[in-house]
C-alpha atoms as a PDB file:
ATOM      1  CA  UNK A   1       0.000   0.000   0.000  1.00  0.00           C
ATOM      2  CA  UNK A   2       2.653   2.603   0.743  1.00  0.00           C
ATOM      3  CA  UNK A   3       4.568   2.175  -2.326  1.00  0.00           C
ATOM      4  CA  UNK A   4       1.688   2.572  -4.242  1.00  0.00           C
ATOM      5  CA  UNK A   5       1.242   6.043  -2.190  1.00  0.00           C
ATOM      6  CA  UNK A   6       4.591   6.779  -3.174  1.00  0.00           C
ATOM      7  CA  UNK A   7       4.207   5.727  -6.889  1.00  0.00           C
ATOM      8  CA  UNK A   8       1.608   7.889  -6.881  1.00  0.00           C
ATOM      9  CA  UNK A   9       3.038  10.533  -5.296  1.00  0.00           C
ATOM     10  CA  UNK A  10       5.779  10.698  -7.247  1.00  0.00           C
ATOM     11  CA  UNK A  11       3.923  10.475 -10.829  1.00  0.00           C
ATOM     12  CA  UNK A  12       1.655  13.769  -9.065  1.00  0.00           C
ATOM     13  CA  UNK A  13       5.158  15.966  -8.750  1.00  0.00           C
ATOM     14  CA  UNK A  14       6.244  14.607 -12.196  1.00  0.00           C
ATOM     15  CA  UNK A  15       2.642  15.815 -13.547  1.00  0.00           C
ATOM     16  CA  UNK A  16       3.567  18.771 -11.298  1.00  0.00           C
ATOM     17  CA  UNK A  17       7.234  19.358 -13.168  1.00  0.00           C
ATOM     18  CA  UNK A  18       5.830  19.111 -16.643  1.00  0.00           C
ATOM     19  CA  UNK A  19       3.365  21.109 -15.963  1.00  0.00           C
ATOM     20  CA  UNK A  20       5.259  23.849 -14.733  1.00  0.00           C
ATOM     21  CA  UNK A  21       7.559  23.565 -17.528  1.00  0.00           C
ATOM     22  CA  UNK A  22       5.238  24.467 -20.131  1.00  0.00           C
ATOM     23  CA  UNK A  23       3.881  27.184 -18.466  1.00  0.00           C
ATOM     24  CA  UNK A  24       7.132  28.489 -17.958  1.00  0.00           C
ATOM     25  CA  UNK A  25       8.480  28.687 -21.485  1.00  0.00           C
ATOM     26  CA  UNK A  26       7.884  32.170 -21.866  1.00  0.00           C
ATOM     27  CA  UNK A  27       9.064  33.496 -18.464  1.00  0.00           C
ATOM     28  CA  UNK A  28      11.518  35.747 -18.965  1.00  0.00           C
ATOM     29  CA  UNK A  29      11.097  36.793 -22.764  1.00  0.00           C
ATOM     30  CA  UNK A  30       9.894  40.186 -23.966  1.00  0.00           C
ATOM     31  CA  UNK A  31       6.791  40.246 -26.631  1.00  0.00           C
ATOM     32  CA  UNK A  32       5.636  43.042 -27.885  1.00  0.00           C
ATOM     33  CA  UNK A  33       2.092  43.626 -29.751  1.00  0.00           C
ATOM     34  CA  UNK A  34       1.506  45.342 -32.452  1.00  0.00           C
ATOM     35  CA  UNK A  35      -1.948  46.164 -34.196  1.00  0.00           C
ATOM     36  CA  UNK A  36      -5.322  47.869 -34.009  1.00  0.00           C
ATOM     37  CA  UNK A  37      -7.844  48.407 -31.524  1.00  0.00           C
ATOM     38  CA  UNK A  38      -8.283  44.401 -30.760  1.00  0.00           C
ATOM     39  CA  UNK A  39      -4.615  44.790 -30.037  1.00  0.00           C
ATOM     40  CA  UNK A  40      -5.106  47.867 -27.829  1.00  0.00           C
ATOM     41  CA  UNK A  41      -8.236  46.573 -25.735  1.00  0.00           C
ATOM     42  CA  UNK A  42     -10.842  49.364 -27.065  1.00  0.00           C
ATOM     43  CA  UNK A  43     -14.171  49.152 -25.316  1.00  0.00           C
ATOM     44  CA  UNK A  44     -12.358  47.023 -22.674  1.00  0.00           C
ATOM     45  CA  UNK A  45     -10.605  49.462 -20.274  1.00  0.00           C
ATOM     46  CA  UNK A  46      -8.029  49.250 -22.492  1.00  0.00           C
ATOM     47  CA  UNK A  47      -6.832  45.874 -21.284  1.00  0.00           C
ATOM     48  CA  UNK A  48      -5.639  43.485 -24.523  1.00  0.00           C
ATOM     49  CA  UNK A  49      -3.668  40.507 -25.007  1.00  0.00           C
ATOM     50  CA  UNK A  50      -0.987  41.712 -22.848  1.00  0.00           C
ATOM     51  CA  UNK A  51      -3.087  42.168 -19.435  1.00  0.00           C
ATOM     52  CA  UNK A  52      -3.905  38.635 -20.018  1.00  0.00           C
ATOM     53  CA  UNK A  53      -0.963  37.562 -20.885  1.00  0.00           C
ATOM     54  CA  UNK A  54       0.555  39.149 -17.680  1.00  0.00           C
ATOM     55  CA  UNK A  55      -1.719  37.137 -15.447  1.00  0.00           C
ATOM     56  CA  UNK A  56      -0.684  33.852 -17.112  1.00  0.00           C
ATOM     57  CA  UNK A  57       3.504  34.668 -17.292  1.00  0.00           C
ATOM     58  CA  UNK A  58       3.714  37.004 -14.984  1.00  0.00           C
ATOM     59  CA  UNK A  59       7.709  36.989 -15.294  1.00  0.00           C
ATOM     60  CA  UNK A  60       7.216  37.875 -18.920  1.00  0.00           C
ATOM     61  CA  UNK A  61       7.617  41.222 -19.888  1.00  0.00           C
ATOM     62  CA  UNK A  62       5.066  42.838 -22.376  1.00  0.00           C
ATOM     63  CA  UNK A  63       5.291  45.773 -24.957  1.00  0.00           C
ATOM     64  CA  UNK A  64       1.747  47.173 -26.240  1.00  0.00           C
ATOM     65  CA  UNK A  65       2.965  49.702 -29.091  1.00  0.00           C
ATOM     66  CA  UNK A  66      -0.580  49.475 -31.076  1.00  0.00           C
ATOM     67  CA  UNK A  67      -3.140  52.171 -31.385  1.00  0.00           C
ATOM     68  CA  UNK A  68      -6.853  52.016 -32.504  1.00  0.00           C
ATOM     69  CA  UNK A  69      -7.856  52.659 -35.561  1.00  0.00           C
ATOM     70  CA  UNK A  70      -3.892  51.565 -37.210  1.00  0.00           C
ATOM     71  CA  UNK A  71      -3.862  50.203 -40.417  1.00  0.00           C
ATOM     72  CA  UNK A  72      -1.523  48.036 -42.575  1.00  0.00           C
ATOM     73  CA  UNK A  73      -1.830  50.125 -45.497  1.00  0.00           C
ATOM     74  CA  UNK A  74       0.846  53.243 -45.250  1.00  0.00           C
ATOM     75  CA  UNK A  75      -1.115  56.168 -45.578  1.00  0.00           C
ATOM     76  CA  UNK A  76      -0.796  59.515 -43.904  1.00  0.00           C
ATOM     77  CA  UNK A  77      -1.767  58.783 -40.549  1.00  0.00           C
ATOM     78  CA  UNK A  78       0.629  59.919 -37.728  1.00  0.00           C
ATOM     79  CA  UNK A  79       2.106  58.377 -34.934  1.00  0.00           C
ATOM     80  CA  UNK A  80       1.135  55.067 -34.495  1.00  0.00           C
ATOM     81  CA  UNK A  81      -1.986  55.097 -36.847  1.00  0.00           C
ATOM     82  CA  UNK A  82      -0.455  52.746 -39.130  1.00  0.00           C
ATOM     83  CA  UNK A  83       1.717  49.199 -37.767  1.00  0.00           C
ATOM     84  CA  UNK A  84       4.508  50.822 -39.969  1.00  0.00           C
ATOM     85  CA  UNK A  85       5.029  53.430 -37.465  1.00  0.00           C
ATOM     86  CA  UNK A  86       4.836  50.977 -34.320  1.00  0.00           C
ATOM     87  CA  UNK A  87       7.156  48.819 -35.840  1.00  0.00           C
ATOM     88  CA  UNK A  88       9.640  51.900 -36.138  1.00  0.00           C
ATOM     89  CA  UNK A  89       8.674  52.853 -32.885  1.00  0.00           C
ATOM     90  CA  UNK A  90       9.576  49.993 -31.336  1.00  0.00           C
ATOM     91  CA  UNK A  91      11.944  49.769 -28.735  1.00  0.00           C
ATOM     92  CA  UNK A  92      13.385  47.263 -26.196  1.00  0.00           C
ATOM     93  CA  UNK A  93      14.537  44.033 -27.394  1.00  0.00           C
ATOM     94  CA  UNK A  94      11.716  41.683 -28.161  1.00  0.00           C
ATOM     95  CA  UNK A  95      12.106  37.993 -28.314  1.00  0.00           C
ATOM     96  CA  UNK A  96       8.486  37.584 -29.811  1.00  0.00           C
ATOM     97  CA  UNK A  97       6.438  40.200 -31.449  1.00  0.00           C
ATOM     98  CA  UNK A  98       2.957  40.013 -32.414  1.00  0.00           C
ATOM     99  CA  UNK A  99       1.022  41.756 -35.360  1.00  0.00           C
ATOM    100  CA  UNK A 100      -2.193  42.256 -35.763  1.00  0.00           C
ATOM    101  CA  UNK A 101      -3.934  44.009 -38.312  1.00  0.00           C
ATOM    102  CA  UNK A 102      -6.131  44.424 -41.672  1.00  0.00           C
ATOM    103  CA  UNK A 103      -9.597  44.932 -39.814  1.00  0.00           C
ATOM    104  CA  UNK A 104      -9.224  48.520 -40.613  1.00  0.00           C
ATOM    105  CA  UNK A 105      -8.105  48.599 -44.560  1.00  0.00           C
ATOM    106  CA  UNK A 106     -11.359  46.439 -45.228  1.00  0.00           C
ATOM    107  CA  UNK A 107     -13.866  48.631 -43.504  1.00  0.00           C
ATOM    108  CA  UNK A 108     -12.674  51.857 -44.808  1.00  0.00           C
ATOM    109  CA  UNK A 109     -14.781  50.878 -48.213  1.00  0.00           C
ATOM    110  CA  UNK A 110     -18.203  50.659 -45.721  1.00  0.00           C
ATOM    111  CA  UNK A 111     -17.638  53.869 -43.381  1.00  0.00           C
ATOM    112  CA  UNK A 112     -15.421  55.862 -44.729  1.00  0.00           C
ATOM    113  CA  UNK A 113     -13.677  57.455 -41.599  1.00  0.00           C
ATOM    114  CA  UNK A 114     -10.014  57.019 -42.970  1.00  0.00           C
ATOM    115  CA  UNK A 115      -8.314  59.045 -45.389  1.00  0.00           C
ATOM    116  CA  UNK A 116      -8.796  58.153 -49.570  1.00  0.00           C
ATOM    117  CA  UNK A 117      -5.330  57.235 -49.508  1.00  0.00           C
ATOM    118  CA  UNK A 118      -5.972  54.279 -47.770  1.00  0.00           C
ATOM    119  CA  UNK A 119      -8.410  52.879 -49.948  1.00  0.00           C
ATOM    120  CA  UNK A 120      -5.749  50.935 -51.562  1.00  0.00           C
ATOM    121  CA  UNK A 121      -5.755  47.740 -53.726  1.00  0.00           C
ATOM    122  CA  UNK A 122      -5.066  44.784 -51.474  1.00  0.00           C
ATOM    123  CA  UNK A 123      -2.879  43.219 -54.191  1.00  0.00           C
ATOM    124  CA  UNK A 124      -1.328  39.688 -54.208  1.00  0.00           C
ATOM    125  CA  UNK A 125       1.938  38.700 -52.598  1.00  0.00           C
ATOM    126  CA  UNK A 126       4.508  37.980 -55.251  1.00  0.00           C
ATOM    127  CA  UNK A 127       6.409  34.981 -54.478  1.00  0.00           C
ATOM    128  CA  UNK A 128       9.495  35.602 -56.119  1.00  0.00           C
ATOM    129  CA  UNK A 129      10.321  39.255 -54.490  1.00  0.00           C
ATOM    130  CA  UNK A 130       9.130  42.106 -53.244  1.00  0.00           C
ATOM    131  CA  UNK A 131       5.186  42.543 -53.769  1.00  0.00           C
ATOM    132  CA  UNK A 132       3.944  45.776 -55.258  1.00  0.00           C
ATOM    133  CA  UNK A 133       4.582  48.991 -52.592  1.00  0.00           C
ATOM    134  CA  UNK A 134       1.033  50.687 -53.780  1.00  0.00           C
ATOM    135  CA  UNK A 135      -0.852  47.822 -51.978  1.00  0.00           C
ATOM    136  CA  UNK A 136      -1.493  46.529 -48.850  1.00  0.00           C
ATOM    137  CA  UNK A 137       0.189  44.130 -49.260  1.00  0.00           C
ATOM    138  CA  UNK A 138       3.437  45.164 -49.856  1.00  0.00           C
ATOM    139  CA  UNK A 139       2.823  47.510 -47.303  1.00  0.00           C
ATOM    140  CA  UNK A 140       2.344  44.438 -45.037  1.00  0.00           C
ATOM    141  CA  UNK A 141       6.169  43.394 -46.249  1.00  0.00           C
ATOM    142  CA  UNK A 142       7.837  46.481 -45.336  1.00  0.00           C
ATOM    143  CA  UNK A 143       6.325  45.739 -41.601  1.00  0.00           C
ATOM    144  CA  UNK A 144       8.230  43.028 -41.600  1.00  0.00           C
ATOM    145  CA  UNK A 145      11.092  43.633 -43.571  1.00  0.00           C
ATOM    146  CA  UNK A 146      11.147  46.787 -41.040  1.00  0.00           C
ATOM    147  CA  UNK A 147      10.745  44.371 -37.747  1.00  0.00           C
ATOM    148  CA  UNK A 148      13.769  41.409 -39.392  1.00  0.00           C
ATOM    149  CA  UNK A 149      15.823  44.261 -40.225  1.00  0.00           C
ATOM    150  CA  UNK A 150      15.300  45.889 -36.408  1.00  0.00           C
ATOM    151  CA  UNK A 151      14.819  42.958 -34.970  1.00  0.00           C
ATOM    152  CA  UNK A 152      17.244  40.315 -36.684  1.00  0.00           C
ATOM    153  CA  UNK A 153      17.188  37.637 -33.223  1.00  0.00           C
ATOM    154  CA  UNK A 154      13.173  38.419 -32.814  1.00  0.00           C
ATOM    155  CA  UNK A 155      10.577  35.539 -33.785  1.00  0.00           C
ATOM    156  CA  UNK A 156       7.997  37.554 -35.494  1.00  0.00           C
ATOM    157  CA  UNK A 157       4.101  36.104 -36.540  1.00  0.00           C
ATOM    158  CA  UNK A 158       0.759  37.297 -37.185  1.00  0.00           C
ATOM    159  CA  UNK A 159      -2.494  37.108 -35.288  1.00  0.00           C
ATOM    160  CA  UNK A 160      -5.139  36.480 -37.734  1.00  0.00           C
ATOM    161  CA  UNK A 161      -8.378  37.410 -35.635  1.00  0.00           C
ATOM    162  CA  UNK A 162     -11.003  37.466 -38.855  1.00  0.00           C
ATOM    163  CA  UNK A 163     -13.334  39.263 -36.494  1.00  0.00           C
ATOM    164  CA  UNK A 164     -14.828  41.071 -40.077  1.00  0.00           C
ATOM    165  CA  UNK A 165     -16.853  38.097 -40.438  1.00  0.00           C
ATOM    166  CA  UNK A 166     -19.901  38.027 -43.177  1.00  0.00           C
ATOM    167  CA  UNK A 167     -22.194  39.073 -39.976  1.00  0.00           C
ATOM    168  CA  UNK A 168     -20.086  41.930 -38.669  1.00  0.00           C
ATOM    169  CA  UNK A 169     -19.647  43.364 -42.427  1.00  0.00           C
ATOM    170  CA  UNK A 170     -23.938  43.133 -42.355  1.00  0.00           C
ATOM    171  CA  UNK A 171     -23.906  44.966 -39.445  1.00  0.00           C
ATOM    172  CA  UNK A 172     -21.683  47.385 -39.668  1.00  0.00           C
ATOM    173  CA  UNK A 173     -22.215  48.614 -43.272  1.00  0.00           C
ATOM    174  CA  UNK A 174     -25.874  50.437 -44.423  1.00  0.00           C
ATOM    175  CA  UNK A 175     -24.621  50.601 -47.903  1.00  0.00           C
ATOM    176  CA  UNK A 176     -25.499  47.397 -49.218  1.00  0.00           C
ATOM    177  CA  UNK A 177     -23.775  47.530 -52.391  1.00  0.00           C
ATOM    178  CA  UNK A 178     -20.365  48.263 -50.397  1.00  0.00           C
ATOM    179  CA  UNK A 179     -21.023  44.916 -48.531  1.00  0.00           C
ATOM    180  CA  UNK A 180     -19.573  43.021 -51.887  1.00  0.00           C
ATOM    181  CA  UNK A 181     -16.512  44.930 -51.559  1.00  0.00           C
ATOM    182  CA  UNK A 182     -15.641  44.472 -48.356  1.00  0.00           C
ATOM    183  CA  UNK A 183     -15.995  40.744 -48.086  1.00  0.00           C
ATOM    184  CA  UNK A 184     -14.115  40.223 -51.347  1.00  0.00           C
ATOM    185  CA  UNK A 185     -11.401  42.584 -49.871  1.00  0.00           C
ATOM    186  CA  UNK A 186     -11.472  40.718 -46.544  1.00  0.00           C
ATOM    187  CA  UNK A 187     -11.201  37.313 -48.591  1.00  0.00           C
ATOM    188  CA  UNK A 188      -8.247  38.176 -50.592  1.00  0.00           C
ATOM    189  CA  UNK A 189      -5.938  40.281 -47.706  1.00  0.00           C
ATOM    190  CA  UNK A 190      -5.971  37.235 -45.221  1.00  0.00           C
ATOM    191  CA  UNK A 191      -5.485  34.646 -47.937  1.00  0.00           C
ATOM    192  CA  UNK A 192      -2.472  36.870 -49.182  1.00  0.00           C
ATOM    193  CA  UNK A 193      -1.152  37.640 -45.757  1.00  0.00           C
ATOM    194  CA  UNK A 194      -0.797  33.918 -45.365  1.00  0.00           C
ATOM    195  CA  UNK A 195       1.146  33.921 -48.615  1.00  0.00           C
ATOM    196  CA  UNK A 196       3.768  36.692 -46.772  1.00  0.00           C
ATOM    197  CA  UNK A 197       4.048  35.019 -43.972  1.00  0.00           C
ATOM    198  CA  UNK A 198       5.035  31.384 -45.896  1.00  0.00           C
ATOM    199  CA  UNK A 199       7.213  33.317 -48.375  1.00  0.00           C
ATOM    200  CA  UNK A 200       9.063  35.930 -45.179  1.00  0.00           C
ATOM    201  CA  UNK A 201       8.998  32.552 -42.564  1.00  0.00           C
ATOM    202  CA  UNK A 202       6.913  34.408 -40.346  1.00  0.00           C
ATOM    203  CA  UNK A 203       4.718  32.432 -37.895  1.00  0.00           C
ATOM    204  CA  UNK A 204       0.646  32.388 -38.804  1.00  0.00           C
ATOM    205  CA  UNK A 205      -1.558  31.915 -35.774  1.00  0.00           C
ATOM    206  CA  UNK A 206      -4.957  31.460 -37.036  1.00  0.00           C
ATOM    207  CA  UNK A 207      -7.648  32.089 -34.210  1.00  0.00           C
ATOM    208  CA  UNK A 208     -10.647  32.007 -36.508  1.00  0.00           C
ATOM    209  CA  UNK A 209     -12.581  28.794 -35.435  1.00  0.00           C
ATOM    210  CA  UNK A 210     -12.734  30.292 -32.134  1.00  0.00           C
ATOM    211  CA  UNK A 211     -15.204  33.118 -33.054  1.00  0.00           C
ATOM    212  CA  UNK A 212     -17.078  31.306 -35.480  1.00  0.00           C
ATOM    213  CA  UNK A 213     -20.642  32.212 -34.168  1.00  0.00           C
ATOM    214  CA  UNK A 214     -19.919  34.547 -31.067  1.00  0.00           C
ATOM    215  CA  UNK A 215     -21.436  37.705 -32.127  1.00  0.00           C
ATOM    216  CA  UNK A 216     -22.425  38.424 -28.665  1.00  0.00           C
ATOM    217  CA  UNK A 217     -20.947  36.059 -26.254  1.00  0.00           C
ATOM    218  CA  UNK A 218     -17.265  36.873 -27.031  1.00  0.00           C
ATOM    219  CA  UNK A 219     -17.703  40.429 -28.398  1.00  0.00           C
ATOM    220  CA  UNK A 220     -18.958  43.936 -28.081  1.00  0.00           C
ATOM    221  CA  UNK A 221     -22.043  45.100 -29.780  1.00  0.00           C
ATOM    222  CA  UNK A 222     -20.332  46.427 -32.846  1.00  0.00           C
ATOM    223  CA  UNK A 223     -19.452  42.606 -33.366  1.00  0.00           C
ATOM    224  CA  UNK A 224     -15.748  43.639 -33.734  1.00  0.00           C
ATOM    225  CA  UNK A 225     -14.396  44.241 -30.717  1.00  0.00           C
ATOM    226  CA  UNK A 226     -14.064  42.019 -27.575  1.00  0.00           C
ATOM    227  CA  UNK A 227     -15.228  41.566 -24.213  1.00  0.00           C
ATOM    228  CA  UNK A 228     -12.967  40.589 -21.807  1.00  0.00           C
ATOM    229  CA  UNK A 229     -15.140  37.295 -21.845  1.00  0.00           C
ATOM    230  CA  UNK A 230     -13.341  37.310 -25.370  1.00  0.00           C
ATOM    231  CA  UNK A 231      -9.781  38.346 -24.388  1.00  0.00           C
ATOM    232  CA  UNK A 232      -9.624  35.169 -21.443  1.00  0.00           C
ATOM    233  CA  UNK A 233     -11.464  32.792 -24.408  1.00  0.00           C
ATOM    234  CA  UNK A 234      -8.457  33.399 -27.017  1.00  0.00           C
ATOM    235  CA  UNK A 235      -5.215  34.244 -24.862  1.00  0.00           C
ATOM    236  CA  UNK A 236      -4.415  30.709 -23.140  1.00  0.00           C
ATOM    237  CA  UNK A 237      -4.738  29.368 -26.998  1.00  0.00           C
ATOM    238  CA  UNK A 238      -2.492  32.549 -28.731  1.00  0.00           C
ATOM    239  CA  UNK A 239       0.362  31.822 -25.454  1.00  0.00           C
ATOM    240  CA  UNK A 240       0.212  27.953 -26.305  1.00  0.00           C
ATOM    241  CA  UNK A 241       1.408  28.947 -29.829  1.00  0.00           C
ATOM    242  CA  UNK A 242       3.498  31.120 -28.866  1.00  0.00           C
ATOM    243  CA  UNK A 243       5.254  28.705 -26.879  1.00  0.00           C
ATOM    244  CA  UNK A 244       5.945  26.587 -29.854  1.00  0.00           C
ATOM    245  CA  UNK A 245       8.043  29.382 -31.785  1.00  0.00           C
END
């Protein structure tokens, strides 16, 4: 009887060990976030990814250099309004950073509240070199090129949220003949992100099936951005990728 209390006692610390392990293989790096307002917590006290993250590695340090409203394309916003900017911004020495980004450059075509100039094409990543610099996304390559060339010992990838789902689109746009638009331009700059990140070797974390069909139990009433009931949902999955960098 006591060695099977000790067997078992034993196989509880090892579960213990392993445990602790993998929860600890972020302690001690920097990551830094970089995106739009789902990156910067809007309608959520301002608490994102990296509140949450604190709470789960709390001997990880985290950088939150994104700004609502920030697009991919490069236009003439200031500051941080586009992930250009926060990626020249940047500062510290990041062992991870995360980008997030593209909600913005598709609903520009439904509401308008962004300059013309980023109304651009979303274009398709060229596989061979550098994609064309009047489109998103070659706009989307200079972030990077801009973060590997910072950066050169930093693990970089992309958080693909696809929170401008066929319902949020509906919702958010009265112009029904922009609705077209915006789903074809939402169709073609994720697909062609993915095609960056495979051709540049950055990491792809693809959240997507997590939201199918939470409208209202993971997000806000504008269907874009989260609750916090959202922000605890995703950020255990988005750490156990990053773990695997």
């Amino acid at each position: 009887m006591k060695k099977v209390i000790i067997v078992c006692i034993s196989l509880v610390i090892l579960i213990v060990i392993i445990s602790n392990i993998s929860d600890n293989e972020l302690d001690g790096k920097t990551i830094a976030f970089l995106g739009d307002s789902l990156m910067s917590g809007q309608g959520n006290s301002d608490r994102s990814f990296e509140y949450y993250f604190q709470n789960l590695v709390p001997n990880s340090k985290l950088i939150n250099n994104s700004k609502s409203g920030a697009t991919i394309a490069n236009n003439t916003g200031t500051g941080n309004m586009i992930i250009l900017n926060q990626a020249k911004s940047l500062k510290g020495n990041p062992d991870i950073i995360v980008i997030e980004g593209g909600a913005n450059d598709i609903i520009v075509y439904g509401l308008g509240f962004l300059s013309n100039d980023v109304k651009k094409e979303i274009g398709i990543a060229n596989k061979e070199g550098k994609s064309d610099s009047n489109t998103v996304i070659g706009d989307f390559e200079e972030i990077i090129n801009t973060l590997e060339n910072k950066f050169p010992d930093s693990k970089i990838c992309y958080l693909n949220m696809f929170l401008i789902d066929d319902a949020t689109i509906d919702k958010i746009t009265l112009d029904e003949s922009k609705k077209p638009e915006m789903k074809e331009r939402r169709d073609t700059l994720y697909s062609q992100i993915k095609e960056v990140c495979k051709k540049m070797n950055v990491s792809y974390i693809d959240v997507t099936n997590k939201f199918v069909g939470t409208e209202t139990k993971y997000r806000q009433d504008d269907y874009i951005h989260l609750k916090e009931e959202g922000y605890q949902m995703i950020t255990p999955y988005i750490l156990e990728n990053l773990e695997e960098l």
